[in-house]
Each structure stands twice: as C-alpha cells, then as structure tokens.
Protein backbone atom coordinates (compact mmCIF):
# COMPACT_ATOMS: atom_id res chain seq x y z
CA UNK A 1 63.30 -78.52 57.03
CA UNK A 2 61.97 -79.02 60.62
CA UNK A 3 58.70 -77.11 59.55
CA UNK A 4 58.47 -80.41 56.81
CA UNK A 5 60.13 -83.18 59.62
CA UNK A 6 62.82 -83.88 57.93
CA UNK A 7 65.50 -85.52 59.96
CA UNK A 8 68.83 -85.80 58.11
CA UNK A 9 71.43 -88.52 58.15
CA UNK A 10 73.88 -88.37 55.74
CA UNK A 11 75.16 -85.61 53.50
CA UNK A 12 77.46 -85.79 51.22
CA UNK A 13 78.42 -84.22 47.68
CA UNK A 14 76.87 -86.77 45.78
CA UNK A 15 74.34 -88.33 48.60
CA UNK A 16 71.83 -87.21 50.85
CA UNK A 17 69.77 -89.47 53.10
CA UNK A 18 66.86 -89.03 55.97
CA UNK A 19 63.48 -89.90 56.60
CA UNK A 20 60.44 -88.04 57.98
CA UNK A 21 58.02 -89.41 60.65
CA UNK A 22 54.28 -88.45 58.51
CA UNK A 23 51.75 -87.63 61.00
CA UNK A 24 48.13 -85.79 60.76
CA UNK A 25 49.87 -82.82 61.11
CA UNK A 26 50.82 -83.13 57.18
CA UNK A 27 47.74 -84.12 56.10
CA UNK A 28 45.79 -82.33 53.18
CA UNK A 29 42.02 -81.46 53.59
CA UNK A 30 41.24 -84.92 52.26
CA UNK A 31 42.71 -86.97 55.21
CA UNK A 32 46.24 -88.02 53.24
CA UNK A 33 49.57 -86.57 53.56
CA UNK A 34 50.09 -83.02 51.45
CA UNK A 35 52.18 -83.37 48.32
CA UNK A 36 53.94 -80.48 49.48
CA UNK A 37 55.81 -82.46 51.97
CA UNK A 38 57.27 -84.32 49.70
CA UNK A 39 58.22 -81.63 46.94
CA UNK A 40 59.81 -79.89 50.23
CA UNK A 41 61.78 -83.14 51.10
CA UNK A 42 63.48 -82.74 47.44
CA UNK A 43 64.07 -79.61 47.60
CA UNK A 44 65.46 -79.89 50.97
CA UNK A 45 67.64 -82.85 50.37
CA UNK A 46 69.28 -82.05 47.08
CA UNK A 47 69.88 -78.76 48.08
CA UNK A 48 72.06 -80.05 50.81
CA UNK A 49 74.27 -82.59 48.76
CA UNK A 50 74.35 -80.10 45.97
CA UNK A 51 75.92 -76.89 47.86
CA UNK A 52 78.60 -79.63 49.87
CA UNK A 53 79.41 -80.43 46.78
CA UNK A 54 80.46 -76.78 45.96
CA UNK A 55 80.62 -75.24 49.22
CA UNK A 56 85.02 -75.99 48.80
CA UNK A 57 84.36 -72.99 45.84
CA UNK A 58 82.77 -70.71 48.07
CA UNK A 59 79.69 -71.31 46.47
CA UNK A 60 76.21 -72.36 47.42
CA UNK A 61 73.35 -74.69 45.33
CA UNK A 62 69.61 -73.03 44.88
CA UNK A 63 67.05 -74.60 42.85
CA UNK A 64 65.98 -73.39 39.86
CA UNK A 65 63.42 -76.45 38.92
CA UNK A 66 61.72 -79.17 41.62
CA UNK A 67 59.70 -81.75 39.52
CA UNK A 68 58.17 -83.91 42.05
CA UNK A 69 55.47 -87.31 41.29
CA UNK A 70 53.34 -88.52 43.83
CA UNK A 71 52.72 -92.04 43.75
CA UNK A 72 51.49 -93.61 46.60
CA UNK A 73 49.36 -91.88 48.77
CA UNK A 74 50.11 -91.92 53.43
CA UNK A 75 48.23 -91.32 56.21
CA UNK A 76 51.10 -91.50 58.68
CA UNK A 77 54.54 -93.90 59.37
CA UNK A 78 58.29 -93.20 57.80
CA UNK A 79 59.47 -92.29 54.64
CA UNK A 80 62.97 -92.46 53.76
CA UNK A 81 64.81 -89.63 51.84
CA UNK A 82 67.28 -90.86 49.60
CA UNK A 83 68.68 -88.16 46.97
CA UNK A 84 71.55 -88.80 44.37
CA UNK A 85 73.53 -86.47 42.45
CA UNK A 86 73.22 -87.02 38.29
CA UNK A 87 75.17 -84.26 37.01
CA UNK A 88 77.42 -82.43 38.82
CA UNK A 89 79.12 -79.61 36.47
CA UNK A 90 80.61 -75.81 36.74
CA UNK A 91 77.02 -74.26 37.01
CA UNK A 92 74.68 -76.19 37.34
CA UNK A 93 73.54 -79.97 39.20
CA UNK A 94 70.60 -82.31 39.26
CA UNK A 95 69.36 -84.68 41.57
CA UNK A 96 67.63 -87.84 41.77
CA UNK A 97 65.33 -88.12 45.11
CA UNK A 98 63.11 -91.11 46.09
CA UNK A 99 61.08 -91.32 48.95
CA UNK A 100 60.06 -94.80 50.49
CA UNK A 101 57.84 -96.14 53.00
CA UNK A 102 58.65 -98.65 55.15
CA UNK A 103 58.14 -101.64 52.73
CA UNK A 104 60.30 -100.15 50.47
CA UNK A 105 57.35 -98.68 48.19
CA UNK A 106 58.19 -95.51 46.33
CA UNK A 107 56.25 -93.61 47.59
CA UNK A 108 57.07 -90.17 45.74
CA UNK A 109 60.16 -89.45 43.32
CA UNK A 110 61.37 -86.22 42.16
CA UNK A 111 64.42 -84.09 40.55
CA UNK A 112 65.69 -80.97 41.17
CA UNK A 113 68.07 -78.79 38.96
CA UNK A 114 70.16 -76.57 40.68
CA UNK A 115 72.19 -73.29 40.03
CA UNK A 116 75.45 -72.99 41.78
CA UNK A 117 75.78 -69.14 43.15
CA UNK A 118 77.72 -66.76 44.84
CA UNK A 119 75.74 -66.96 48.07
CA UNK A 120 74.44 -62.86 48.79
C-alpha cells in the first residue's frame, strides 16, 4: 500500500475509504498515471474491509478476481478511494471501489471478489 500511496481513512466491514496523492512518480512511459495504481488501490482497499469483516472468524479475505476500468486519465492531484461491500457471504465477498478526483470525476472503478481463508 505505501509502495502505491495509499493513505487510509476508514475501514470498516462493509466500507473502506482513502485517497492517494498521484505524482510523476506513478506515471506510465506515456506521461499519465499507470493503471496499475489504480487496480492496486482496489485490491488494497477491498481487501481491507473484506478480511474486518471476517477477521471475528479467524479468517482473512484474498482476492481471487480484480476487474478494474480506467476512465479518466491523471497527471498528478488526489484521488479518493471509496470501496463498498456487495455481497458479503460464508466464502466468498465482492466489492464495489470508485476512485475520484477532486471534482468528483470517476476517475477509475473496479470490483474485486474475494475468498475468505484460513490465513497460513
């Protein structure tokens, strides 16, 4: 998460929120900000919301499927992270993340499915 800027601050079983200060540092040959940072940011923030909402179980949340759209290409300036749980159940969650600029623009959008697991 810090290798990706992600600052986090909220997490929840069924919320996650954050943001992530873009810089050149994230930026793709081509001068804009990689799509990687955002599929990361997804990951990241589901991930968190999905294994509080198990961690009571002893259990923790991996993902099994990131599906991340790019919509609006950066150069630099916030994004906000904010990720929802869908479906919560026995083995398996998915999550609803958006990521905004600023003005509000989505900016990317993605879901991740998630096993829940007996953490190694």
């Amino acid at each position: 998460m810090e290798a990706c800027g992600l600052v986090v601050n909220e997490v929840s079983p069924t919320h996650v929120t954050g943001w992530i200060d873009l810089t050149a540092d994230f930026h793709q040959p081509f001068g804009i900000v990689h799509g990687g940072v955002y599929a990361s940011a997804v990951e990241s923030a589901a991930s968190m919301g999905a294994t509080a909402a198990v961690s009571d179980k002893g259990l923790i949340a991996v993902g099994v499927n990131n599906n991340t759209n790019f919509l609006r290409s950066m150069t630099e300036g916030r994004v906000i992270i904010e990720a929802r749980a869908i479906s919560q159940s026995r083995t398996q969650q998915l999550w609803e993340v958006e990521i905004t600029d600023e003005q509000d623009r989505l900016v990317a959008t993605g879901q991740l499915r998630l096993q829940n697991v007996t953490p190694r």
